[in-house]
PDB file of N, CA and C in Angstrom:
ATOM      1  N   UNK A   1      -3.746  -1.475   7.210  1.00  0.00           N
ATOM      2  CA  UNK A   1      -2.533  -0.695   6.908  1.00  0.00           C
ATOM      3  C   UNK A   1      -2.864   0.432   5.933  1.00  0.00           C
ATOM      4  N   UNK A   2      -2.344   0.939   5.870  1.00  0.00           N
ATOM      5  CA  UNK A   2      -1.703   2.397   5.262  1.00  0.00           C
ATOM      6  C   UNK A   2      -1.761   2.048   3.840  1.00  0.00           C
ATOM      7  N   UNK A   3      -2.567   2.702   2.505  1.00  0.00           N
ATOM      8  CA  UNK A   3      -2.191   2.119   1.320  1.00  0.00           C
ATOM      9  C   UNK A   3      -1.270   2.847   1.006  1.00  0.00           C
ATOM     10  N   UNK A   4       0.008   2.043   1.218  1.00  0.00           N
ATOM     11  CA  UNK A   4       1.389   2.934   0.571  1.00  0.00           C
ATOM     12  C   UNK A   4       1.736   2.507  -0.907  1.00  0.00           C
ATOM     13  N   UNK A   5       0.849   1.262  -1.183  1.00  0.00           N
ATOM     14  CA  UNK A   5       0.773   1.112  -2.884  1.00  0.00           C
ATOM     15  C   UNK A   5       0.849   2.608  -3.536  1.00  0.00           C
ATOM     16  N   UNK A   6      -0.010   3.860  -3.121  1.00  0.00           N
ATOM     17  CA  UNK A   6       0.089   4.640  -3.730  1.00  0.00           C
ATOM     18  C   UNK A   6       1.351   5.714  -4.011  1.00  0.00           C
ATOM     19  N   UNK A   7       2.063   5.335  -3.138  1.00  0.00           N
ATOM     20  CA  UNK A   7       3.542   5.964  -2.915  1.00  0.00           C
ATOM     21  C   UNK A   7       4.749   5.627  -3.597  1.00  0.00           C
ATOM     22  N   UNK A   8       4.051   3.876  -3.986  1.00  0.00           N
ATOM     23  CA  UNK A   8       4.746   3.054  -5.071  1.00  0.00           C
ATOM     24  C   UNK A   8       5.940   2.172  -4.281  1.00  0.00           C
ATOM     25  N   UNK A   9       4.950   2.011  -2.610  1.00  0.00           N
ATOM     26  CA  UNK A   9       5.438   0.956  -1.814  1.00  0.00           C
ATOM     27  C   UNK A   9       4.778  -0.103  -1.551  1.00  0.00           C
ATOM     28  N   UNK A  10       5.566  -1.470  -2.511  1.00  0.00           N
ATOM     29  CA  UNK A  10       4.365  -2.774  -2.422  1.00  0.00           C
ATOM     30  C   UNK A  10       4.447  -3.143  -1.186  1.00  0.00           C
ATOM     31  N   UNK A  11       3.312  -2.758  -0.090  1.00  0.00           N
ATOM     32  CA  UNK A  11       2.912  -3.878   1.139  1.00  0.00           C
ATOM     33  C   UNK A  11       1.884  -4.241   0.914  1.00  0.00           C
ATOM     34  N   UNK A  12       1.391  -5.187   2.165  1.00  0.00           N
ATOM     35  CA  UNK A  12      -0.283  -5.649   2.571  1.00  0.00           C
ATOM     36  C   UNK A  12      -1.167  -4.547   2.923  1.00  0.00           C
ATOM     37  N   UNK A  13      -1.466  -3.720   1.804  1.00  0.00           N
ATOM     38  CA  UNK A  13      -2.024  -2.769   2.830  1.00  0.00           C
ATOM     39  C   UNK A  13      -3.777  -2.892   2.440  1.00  0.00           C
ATOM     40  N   UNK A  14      -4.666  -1.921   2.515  1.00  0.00           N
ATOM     41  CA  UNK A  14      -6.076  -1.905   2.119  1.00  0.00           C
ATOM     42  C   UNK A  14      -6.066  -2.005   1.089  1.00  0.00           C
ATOM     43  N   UNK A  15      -5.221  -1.165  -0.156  1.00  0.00           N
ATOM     44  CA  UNK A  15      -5.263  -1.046  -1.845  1.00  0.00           C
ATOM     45  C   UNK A  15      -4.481  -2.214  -2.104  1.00  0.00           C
ATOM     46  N   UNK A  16      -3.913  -2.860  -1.393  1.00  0.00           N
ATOM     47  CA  UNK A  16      -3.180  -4.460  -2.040  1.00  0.00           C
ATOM     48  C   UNK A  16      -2.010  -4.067  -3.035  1.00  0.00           C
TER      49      UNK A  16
END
């Protein structure tokens, strides 16, 4: 997935 952590959307993504 998409690291949307960085968007400051918590999913499962690569950045966790």
């Amino acid at each position: 997935n998409f690291p949307l952590d960085l968007a400051g959307i918590e999913v499962p993504s690569i950045n966790g």
